[in-house]
N, C-alpha and C. Protein backbone atom coordinates (compact mmCIF):
# COMPACT_ATOMS: atom_id res chain seq x y z
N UNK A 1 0.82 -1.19 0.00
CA UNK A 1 0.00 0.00 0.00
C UNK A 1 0.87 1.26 0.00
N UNK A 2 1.90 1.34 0.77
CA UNK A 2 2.58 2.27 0.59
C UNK A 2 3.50 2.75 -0.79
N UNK A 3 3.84 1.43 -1.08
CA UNK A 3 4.31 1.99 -2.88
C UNK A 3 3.06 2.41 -3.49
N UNK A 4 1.52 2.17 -3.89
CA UNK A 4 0.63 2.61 -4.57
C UNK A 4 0.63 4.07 -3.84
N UNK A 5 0.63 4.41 -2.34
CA UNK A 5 0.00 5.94 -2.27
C UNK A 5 1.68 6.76 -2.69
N UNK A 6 2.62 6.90 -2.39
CA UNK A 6 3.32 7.10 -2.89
C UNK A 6 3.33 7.53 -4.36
N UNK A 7 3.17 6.21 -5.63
CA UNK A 7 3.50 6.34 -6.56
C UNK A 7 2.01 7.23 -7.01
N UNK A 8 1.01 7.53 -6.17
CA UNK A 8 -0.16 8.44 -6.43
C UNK A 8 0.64 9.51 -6.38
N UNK A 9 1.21 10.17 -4.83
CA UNK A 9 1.79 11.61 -5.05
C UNK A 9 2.83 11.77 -5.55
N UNK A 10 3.31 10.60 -6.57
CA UNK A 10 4.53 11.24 -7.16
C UNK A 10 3.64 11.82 -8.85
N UNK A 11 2.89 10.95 -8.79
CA UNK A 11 1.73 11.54 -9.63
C UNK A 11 1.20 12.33 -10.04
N UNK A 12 0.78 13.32 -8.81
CA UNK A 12 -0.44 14.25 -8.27
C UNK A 12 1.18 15.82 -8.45
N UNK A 13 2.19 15.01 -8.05
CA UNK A 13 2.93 16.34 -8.02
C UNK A 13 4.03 16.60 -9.19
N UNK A 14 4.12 15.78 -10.45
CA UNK A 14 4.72 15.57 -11.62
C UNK A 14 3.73 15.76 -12.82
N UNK A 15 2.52 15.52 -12.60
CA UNK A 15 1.66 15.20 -13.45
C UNK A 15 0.21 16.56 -13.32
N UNK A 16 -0.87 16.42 -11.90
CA UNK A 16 -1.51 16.56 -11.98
C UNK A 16 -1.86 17.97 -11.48
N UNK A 17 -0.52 18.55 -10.78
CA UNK A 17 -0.51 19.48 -10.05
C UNK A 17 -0.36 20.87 -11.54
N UNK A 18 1.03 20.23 -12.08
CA UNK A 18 1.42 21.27 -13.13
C UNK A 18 -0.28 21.62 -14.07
N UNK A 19 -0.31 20.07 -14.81
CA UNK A 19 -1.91 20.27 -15.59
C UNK A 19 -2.88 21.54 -15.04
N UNK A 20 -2.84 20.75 -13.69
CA UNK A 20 -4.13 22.04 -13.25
C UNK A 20 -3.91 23.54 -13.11
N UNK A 21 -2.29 23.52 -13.13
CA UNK A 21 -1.94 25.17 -12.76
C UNK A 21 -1.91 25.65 -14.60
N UNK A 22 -1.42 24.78 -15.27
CA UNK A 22 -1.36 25.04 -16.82
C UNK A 22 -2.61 25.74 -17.25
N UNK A 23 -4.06 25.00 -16.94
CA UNK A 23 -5.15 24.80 -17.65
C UNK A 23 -5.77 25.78 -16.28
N UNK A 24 -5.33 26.04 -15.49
CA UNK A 24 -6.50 26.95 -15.04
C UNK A 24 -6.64 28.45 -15.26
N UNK A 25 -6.12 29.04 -16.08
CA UNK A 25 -6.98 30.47 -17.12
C UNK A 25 -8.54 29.90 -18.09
N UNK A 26 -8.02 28.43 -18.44
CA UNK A 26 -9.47 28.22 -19.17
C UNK A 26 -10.26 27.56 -18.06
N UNK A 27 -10.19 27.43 -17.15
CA UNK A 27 -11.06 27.03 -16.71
C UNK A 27 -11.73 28.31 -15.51
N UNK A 28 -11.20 29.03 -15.27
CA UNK A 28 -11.56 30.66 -14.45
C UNK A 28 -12.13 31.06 -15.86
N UNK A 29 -12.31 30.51 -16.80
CA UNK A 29 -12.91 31.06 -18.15
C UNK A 29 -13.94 31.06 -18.45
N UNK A 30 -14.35 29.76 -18.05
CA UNK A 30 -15.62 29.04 -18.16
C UNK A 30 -16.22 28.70 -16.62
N UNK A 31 -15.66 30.03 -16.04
CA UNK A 31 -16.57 29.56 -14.53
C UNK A 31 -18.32 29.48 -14.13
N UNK A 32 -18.77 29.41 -15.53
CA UNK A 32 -20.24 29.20 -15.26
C UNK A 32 -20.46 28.26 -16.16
N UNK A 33 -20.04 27.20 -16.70
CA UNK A 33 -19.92 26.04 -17.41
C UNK A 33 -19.71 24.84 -16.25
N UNK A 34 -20.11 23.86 -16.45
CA UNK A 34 -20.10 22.42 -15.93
C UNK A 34 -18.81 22.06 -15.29
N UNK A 35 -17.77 22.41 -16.37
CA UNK A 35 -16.63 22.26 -15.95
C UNK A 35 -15.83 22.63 -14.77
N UNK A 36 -16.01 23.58 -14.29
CA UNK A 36 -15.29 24.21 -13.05
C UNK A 36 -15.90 23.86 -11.78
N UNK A 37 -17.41 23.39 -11.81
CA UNK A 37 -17.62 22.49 -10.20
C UNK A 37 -17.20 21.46 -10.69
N UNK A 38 -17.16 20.95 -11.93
CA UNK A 38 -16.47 19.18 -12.14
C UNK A 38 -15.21 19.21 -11.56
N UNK A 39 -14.35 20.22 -11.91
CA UNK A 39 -13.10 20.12 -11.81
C UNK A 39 -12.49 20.43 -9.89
N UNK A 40 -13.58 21.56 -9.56
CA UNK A 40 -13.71 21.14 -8.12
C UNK A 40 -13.96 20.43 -7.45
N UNK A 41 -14.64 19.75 -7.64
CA UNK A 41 -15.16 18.64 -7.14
C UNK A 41 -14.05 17.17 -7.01
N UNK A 42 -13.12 17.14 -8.32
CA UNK A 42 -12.50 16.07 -8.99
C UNK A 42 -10.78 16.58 -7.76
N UNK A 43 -10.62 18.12 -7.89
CA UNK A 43 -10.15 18.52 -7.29
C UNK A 43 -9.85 18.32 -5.57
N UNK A 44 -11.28 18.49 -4.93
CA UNK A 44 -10.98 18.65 -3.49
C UNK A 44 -10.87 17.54 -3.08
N UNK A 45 -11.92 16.45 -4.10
CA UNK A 45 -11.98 14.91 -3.30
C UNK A 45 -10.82 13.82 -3.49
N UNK A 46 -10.29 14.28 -4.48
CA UNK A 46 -8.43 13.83 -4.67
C UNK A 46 -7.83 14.10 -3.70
N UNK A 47 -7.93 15.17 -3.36
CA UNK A 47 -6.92 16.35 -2.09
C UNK A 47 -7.48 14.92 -0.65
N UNK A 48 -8.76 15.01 -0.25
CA UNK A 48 -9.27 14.41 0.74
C UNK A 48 -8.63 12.53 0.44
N UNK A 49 -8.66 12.23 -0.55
CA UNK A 49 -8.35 11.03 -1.14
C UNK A 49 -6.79 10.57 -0.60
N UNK A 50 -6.07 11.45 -1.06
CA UNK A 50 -4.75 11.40 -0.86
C UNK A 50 -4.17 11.21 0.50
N UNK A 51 -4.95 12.53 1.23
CA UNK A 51 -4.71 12.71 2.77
C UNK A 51 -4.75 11.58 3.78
N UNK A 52 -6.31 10.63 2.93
CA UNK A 52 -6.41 9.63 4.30
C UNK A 52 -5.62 8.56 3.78
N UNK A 53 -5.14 8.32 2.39
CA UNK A 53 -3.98 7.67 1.72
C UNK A 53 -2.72 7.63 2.50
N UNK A 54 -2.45 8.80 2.58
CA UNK A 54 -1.13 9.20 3.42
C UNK A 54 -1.00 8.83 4.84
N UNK A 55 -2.49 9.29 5.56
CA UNK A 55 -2.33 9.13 6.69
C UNK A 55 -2.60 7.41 7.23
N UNK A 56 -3.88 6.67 6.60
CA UNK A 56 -3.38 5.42 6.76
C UNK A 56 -2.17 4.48 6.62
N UNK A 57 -0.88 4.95 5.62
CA UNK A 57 -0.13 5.00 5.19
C UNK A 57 1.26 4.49 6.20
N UNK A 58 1.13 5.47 7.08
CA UNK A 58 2.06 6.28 7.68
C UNK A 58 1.45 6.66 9.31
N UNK A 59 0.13 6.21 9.90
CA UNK A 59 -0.22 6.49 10.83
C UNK A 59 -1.35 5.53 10.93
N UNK A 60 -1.39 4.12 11.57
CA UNK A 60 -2.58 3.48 11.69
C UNK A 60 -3.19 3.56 13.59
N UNK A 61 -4.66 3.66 12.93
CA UNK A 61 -5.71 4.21 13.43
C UNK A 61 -6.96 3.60 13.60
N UNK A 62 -7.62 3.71 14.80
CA UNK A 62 -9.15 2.71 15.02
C UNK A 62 -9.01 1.80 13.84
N UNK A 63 -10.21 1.78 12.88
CA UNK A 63 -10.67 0.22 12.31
C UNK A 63 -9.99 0.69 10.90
N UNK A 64 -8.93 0.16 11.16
CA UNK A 64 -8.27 0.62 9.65
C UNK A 64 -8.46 0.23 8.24
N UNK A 65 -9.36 -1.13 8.28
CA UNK A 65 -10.18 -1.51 7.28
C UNK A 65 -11.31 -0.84 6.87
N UNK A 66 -12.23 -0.07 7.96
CA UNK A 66 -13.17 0.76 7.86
C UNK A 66 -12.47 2.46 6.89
N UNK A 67 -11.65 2.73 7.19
CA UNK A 67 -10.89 3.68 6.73
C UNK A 67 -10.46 3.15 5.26
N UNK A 68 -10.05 2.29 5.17
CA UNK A 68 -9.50 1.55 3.62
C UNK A 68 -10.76 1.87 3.06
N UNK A 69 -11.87 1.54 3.22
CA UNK A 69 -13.06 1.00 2.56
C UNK A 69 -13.61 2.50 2.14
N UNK A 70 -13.09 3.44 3.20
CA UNK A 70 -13.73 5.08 3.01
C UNK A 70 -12.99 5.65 2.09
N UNK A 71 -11.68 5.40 1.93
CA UNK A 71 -10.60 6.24 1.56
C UNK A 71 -10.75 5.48 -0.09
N UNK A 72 -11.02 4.33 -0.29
CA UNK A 72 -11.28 3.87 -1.40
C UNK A 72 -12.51 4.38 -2.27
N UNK A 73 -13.65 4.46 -1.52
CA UNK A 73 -14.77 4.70 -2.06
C UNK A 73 -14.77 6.38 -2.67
N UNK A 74 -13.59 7.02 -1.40
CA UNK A 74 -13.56 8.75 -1.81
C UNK A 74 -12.98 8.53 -3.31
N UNK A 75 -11.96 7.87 -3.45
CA UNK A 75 -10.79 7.93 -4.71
C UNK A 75 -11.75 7.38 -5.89
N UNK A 76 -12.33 6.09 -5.75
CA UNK A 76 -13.24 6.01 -7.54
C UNK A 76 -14.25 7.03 -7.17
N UNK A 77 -14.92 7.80 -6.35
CA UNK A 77 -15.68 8.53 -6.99
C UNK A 77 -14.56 10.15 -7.11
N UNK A 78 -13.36 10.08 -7.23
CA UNK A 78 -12.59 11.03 -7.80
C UNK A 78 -12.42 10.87 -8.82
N UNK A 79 -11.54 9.19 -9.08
CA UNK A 79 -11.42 8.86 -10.11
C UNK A 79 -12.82 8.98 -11.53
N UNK A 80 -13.79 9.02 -10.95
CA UNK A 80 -15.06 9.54 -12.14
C UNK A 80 -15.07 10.26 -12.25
N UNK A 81 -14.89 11.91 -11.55
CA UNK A 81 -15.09 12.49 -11.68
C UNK A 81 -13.85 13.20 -12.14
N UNK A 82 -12.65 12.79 -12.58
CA UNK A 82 -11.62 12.79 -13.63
C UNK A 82 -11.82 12.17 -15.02
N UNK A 83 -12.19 11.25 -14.75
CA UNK A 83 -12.94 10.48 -16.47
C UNK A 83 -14.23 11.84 -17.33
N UNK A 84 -14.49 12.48 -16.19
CA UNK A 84 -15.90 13.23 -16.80
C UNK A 84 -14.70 14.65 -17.35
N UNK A 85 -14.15 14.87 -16.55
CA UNK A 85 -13.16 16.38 -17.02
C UNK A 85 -12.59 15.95 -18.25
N UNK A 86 -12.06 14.72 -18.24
CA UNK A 86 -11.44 14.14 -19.46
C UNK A 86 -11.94 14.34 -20.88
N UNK A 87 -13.29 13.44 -20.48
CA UNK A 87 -14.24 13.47 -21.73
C UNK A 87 -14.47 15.13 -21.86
N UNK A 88 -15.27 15.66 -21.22
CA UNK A 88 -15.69 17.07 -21.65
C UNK A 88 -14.55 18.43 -22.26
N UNK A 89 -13.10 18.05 -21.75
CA UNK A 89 -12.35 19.04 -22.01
C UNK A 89 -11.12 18.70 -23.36
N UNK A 90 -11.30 17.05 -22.99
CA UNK A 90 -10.04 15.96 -24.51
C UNK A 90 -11.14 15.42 -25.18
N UNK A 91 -12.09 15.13 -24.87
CA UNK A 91 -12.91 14.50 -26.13
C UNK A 91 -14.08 14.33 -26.27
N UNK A 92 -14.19 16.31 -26.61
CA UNK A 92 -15.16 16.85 -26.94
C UNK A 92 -15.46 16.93 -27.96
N UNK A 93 -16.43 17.41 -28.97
CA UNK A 93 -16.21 17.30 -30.08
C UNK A 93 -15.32 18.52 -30.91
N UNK A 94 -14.89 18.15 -32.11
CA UNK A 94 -14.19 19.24 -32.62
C UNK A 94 -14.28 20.49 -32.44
N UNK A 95 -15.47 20.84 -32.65
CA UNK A 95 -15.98 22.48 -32.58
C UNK A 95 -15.38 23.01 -31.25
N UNK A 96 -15.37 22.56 -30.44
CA UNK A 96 -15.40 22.94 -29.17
C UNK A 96 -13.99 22.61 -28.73
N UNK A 97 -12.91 21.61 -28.98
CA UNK A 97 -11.50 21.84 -28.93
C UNK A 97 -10.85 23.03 -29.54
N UNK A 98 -11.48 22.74 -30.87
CA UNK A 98 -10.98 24.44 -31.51
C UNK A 98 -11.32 25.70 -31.26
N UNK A 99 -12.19 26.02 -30.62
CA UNK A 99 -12.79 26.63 -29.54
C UNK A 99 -11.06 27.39 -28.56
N UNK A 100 -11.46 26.15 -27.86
CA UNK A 100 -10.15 26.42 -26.82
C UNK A 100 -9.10 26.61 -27.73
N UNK A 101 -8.33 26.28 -28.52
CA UNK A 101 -7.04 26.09 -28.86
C UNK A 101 -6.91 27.75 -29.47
């Protein structure tokens, strides 16, 4: 478990951190579009995801299976709600990439 949360924040801070600082002028762009509570949302519950990642990790606590089972359930419904930013912002339809670009 500790190599998977790990190889998450080596992830989150090589990968997912830069993306979001890259891409966020278009998305303060479209702050009344779908996209920007998606991306909050995809945003905070990663952040929360990670944390109890880390902290089960690195600090075990009451029913630590009960915590696995929470900390799991937070991450796929992050993980969807990264599949949805995906689709709507990479594979959208044409009109609307060229749009952005």
């Amino acid at each position: 478990m500790k190599f998977v949360v790990l190889l998450n924040t080596a992830s989150l801070i090589f990968v997912m951190v830069p993306s979001f600082v890259g891409g966020l002028d278009l998305v303060l762009a479209e702050i009344a579009t779908i996209g920007f509570p998606l991306i909050l949302l995809h945003h905070s519950l990663g952040l929360i995801a990670e944390a109890l990642g880390i902290i089960l990790v690195f600090k075990k606590f009451g029913s630590v299976r009960l915590w696995m089972k929470v900390t799991f359930t937070v991450w796929l419904i992050t993980s969807v709600f990264g599949f949805a930013v995906y689709v709507i912002y990479y594979a959208s339809p044409p009109s609307r990439a060229r749009a952005r670009a």
